[in-house]
PDB file of N, CA and C in Angstrom:
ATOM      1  N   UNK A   1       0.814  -1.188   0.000  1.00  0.00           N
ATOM      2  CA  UNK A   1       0.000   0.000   0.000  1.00  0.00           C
ATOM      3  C   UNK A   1       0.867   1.265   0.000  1.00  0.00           C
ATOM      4  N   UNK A   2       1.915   0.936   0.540  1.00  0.00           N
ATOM      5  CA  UNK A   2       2.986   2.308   0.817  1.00  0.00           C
ATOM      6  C   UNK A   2       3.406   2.963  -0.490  1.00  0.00           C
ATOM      7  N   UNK A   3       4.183   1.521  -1.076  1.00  0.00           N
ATOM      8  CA  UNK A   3       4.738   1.740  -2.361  1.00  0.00           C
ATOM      9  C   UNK A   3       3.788   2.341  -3.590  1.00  0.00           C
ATOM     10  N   UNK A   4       2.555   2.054  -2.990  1.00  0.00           N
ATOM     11  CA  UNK A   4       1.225   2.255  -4.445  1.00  0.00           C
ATOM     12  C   UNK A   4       1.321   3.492  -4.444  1.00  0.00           C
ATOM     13  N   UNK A   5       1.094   4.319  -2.823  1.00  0.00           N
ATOM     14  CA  UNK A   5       0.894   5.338  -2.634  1.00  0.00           C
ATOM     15  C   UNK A   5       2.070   6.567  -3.326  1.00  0.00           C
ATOM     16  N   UNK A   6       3.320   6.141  -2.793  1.00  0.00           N
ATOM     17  CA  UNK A   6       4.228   6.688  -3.345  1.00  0.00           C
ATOM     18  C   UNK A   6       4.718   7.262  -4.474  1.00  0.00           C
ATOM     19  N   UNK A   7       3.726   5.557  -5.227  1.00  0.00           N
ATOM     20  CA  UNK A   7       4.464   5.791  -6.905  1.00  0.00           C
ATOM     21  C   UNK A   7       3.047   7.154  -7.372  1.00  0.00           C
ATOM     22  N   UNK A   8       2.092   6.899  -6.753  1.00  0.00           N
ATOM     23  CA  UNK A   8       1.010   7.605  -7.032  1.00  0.00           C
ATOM     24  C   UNK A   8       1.367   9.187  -6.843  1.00  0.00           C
ATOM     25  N   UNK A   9       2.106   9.561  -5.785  1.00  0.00           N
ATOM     26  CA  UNK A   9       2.196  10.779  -5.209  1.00  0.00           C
ATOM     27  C   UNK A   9       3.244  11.358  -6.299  1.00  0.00           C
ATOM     28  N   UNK A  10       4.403  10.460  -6.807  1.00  0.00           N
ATOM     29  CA  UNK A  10       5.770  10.805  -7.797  1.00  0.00           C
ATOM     30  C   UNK A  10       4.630  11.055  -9.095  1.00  0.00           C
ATOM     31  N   UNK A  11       4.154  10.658  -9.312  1.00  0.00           N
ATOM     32  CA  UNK A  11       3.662  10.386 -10.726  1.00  0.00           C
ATOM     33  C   UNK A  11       2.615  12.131 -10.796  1.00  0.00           C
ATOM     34  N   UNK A  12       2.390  12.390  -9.810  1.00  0.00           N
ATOM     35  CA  UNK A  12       1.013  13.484  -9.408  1.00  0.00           C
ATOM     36  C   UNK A  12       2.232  14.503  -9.593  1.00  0.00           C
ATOM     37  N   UNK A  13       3.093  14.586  -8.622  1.00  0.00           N
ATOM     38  CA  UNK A  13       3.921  15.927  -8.917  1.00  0.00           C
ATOM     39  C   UNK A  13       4.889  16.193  -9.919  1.00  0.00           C
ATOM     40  N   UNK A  14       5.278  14.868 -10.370  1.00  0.00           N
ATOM     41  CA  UNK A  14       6.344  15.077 -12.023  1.00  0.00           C
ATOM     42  C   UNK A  14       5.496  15.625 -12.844  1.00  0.00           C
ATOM     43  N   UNK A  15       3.709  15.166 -13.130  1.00  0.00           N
ATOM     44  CA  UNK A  15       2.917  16.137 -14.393  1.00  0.00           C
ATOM     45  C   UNK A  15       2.809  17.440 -13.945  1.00  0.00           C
ATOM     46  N   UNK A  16       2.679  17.869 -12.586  1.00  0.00           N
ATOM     47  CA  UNK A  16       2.560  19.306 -11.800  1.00  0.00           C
ATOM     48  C   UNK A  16       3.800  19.708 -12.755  1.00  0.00           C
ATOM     49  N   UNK A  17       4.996  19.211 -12.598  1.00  0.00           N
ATOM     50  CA  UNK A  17       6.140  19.955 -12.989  1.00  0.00           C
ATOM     51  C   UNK A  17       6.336  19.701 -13.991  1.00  0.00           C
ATOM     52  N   UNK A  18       5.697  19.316 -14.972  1.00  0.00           N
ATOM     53  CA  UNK A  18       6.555  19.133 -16.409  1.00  0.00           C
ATOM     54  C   UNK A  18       7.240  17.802 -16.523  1.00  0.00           C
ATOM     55  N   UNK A  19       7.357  16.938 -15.685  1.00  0.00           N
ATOM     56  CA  UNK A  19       8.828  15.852 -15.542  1.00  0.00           C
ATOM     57  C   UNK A  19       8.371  14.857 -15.542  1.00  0.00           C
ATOM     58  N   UNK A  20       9.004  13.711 -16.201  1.00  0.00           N
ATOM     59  CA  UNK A  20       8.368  12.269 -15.925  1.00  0.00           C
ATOM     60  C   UNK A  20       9.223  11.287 -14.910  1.00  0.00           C
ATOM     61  N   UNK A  21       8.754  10.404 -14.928  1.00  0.00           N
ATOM     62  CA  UNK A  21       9.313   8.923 -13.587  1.00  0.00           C
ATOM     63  C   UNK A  21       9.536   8.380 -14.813  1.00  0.00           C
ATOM     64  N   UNK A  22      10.174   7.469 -15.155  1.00  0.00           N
ATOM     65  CA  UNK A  22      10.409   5.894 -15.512  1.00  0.00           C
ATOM     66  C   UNK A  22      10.900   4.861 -14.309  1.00  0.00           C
ATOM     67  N   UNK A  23      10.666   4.093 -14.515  1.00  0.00           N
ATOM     68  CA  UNK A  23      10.696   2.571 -14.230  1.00  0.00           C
ATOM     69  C   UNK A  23      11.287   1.257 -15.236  1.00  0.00           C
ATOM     70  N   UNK A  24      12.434   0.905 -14.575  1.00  0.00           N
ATOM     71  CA  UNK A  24      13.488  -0.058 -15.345  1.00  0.00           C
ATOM     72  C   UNK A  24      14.015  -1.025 -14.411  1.00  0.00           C
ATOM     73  N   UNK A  25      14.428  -2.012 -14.637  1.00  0.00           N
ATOM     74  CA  UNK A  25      14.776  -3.434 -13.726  1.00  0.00           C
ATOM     75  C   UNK A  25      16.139  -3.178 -14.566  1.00  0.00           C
ATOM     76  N   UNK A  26      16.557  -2.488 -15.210  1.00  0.00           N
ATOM     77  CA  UNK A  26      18.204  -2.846 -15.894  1.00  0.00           C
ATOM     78  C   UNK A  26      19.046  -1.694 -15.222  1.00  0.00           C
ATOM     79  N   UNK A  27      19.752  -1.822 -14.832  1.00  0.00           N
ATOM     80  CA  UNK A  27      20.843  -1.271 -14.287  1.00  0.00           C
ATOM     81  C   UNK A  27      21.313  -0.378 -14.826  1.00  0.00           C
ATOM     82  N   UNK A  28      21.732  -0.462 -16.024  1.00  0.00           N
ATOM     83  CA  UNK A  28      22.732   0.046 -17.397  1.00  0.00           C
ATOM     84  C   UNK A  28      21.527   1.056 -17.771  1.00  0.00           C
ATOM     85  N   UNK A  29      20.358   0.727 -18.608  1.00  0.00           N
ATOM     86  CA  UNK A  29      19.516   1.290 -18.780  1.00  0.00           C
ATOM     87  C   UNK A  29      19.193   2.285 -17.853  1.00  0.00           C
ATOM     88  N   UNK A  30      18.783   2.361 -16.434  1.00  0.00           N
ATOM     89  CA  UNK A  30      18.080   3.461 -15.362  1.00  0.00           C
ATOM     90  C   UNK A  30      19.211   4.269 -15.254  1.00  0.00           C
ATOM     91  N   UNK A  31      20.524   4.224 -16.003  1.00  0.00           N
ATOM     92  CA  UNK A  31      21.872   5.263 -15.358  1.00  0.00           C
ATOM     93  C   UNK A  31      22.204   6.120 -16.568  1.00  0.00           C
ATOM     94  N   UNK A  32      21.529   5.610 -18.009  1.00  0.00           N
ATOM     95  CA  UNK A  32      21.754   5.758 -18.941  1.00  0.00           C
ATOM     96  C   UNK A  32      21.444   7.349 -19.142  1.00  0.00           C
ATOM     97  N   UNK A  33      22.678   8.465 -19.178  1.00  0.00           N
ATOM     98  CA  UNK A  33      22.453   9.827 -19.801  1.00  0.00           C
ATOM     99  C   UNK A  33      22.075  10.548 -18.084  1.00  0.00           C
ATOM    100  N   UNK A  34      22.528   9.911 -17.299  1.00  0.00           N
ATOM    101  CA  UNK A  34      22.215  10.384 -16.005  1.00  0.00           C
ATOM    102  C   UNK A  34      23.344  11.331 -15.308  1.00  0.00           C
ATOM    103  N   UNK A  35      23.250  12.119 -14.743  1.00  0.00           N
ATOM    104  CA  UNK A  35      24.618  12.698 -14.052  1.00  0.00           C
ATOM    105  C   UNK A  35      25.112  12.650 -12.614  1.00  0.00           C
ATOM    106  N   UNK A  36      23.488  12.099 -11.978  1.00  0.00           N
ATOM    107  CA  UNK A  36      23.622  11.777 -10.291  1.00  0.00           C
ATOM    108  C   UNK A  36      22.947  10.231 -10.633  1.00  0.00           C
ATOM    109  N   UNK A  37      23.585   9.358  -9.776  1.00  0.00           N
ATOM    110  CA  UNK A  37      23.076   8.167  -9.156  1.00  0.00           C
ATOM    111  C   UNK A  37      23.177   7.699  -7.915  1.00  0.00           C
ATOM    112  N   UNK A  38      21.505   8.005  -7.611  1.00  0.00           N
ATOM    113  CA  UNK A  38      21.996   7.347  -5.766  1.00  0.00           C
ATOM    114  C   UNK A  38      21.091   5.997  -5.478  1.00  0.00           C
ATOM    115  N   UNK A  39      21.728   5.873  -5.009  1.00  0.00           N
ATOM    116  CA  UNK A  39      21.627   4.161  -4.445  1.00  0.00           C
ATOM    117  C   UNK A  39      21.266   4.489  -2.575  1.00  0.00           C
ATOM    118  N   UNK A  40      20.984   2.930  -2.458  1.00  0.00           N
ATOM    119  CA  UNK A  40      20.461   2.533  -0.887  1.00  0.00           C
ATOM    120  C   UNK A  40      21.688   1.368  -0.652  1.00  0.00           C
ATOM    121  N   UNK A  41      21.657   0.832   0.550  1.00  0.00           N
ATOM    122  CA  UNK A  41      22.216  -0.014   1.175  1.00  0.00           C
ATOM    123  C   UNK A  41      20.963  -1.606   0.616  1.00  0.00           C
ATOM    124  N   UNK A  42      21.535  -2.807   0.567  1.00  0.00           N
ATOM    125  CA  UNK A  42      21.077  -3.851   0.317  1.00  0.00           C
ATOM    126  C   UNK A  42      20.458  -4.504   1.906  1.00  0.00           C
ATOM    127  N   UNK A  43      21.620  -4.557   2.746  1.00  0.00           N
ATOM    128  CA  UNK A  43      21.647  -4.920   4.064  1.00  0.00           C
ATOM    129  C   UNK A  43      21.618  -3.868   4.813  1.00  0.00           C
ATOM    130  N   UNK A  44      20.334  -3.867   6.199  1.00  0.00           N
ATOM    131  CA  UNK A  44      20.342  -2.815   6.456  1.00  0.00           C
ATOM    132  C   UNK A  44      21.143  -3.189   8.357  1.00  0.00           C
ATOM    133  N   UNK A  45      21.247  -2.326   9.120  1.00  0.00           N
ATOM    134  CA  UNK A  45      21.845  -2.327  10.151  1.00  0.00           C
ATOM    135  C   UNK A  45      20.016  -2.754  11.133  1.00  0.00           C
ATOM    136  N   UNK A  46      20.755  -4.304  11.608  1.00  0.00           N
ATOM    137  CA  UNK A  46      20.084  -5.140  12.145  1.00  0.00           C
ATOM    138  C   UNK A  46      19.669  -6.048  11.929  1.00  0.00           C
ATOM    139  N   UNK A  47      20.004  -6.135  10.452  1.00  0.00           N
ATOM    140  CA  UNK A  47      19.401  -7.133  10.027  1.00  0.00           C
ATOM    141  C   UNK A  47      20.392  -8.079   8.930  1.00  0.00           C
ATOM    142  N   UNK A  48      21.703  -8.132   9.756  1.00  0.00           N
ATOM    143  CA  UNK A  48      22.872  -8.599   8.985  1.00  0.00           C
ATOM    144  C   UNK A  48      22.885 -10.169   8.862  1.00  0.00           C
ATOM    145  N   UNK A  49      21.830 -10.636   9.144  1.00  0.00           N
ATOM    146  CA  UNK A  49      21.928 -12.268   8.696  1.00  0.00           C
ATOM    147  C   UNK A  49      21.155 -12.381   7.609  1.00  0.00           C
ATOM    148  N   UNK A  50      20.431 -11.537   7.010  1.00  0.00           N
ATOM    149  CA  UNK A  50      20.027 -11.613   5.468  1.00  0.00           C
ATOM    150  C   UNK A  50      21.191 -11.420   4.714  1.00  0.00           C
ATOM    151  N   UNK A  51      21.875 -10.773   5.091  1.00  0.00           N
ATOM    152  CA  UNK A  51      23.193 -10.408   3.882  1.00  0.00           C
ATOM    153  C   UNK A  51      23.586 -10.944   2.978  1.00  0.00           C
ATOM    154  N   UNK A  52      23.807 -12.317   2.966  1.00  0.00           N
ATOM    155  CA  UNK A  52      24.199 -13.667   1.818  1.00  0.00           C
ATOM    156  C   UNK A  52      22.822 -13.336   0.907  1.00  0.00           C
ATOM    157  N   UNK A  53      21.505 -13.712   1.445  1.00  0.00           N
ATOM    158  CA  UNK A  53      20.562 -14.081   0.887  1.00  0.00           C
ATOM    159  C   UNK A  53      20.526 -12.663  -0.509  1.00  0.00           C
ATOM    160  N   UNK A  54      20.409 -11.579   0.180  1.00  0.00           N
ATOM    161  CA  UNK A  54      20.686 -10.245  -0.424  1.00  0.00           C
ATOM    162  C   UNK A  54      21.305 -10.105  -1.229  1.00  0.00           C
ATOM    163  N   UNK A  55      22.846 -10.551  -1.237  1.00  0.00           N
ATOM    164  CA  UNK A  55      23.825 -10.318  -2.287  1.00  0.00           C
ATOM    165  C   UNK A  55      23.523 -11.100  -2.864  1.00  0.00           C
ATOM    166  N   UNK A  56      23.056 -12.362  -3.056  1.00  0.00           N
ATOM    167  CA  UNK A  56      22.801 -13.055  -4.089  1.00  0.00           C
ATOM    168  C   UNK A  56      21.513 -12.884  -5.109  1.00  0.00           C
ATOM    169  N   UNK A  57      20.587 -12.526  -4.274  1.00  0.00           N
ATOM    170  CA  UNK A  57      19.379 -11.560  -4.664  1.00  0.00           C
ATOM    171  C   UNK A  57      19.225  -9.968  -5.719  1.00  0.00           C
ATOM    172  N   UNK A  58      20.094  -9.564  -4.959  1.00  0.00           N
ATOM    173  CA  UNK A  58      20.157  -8.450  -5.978  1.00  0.00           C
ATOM    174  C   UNK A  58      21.574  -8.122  -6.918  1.00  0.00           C
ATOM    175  N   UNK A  59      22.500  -9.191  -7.300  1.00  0.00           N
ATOM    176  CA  UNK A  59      23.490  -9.087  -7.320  1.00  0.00           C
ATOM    177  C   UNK A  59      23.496  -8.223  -8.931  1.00  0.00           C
ATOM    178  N   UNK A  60      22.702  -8.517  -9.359  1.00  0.00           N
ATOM    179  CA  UNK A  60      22.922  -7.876 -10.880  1.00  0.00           C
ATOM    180  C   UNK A  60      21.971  -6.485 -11.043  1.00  0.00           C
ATOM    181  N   UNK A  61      21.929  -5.958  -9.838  1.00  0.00           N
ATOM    182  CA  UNK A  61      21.464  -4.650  -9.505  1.00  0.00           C
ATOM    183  C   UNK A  61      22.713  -3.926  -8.970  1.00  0.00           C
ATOM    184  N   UNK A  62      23.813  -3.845  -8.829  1.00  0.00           N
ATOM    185  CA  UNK A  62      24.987  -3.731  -8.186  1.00  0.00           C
ATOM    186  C   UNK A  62      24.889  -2.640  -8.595  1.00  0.00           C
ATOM    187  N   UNK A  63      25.643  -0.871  -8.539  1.00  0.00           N
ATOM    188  CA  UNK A  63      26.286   0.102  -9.142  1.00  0.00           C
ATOM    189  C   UNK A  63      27.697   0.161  -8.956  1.00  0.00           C
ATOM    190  N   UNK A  64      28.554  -0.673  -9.785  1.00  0.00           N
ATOM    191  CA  UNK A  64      29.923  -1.134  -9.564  1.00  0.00           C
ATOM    192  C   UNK A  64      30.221  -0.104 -10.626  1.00  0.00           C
ATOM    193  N   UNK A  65      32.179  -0.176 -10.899  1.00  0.00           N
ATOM    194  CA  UNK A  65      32.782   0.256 -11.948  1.00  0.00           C
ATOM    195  C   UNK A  65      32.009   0.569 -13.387  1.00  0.00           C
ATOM    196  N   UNK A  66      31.597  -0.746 -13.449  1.00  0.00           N
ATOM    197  CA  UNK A  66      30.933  -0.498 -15.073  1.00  0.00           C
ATOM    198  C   UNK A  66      30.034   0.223 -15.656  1.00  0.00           C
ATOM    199  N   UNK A  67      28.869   0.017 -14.231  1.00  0.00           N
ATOM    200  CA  UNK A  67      27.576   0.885 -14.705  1.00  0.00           C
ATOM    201  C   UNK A  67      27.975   2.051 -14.275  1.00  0.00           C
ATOM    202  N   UNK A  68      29.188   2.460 -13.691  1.00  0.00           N
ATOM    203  CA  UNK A  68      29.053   3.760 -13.353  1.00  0.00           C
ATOM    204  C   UNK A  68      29.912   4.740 -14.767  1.00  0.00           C
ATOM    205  N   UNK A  69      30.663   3.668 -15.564  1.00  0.00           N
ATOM    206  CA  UNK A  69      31.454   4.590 -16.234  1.00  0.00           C
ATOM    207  C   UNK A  69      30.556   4.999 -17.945  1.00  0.00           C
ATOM    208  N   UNK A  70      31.483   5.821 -18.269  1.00  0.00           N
ATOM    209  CA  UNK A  70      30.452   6.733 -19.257  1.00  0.00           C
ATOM    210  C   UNK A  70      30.365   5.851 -20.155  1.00  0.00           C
ATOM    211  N   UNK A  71      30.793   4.945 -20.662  1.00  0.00           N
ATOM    212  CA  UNK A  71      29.931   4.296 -21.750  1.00  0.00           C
ATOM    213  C   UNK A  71      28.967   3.743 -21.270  1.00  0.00           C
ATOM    214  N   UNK A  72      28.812   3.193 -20.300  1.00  0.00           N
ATOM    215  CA  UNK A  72      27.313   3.058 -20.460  1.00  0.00           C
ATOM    216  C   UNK A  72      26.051   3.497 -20.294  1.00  0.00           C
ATOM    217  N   UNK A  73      26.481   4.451 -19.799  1.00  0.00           N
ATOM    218  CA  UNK A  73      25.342   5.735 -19.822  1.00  0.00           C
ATOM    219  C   UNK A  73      24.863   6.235 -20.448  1.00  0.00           C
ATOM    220  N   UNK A  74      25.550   5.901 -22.007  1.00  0.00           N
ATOM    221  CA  UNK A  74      25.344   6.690 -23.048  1.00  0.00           C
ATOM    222  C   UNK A  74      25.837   7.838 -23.300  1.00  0.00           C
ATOM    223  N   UNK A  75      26.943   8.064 -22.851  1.00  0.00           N
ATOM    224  CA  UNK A  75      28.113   9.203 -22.900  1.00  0.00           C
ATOM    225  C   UNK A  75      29.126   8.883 -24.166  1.00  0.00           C
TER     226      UNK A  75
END
C-alpha cells in the first residue's frame, strides 16, 4: 500500500512539474544519460543475517565500476 501510494504521489507531482518517472529493472539502462546516481544499502543495520541471501538476490542490480562509467550511460 505504501509503495502504491508513493508511486502515485511521484507520478502526481512530475505532471505538476513538467517531468516524468520511468521505471526499469536494468541497471545500465536506469543510469543511462544520467549525471547523479543514488543508491540505498542492500543490508540494512540489524538485520545482517540476510546479507548472503541479499547479495545473491540483488546481485545484478549492483552500481559497480561499469555501470558507473560513461559508456554506459550513453556518454
Amino acid at each position: 500500500m505504501v509503495c502504491n501510494l508513493t508511486l502515485c504521489l511521484t507520478r502526481r507531482r512530475c505532471s505538476q512539474n513538467g517531468t516524468t518517472v520511468y521505471y526499469t529493472n536494468d541497471p545500465y539502462e536506469a543510469v543511462e544519460g544520467c549525471d547523479v546516481i543514488v543508491t540505498d544499502t542492500w543490508v540494512s543495520m540489524g538485520v545482517e543475517e540476510e546479507k548472503e541471501r541479499r547479495m545473491k538476490d540483488f546481485s545484478g542490480y549492483q552500481v559497480d565500476e561499469k555501470v558507473r562509467s560513461s559508456e554506459s550511460r550513453g556518454r
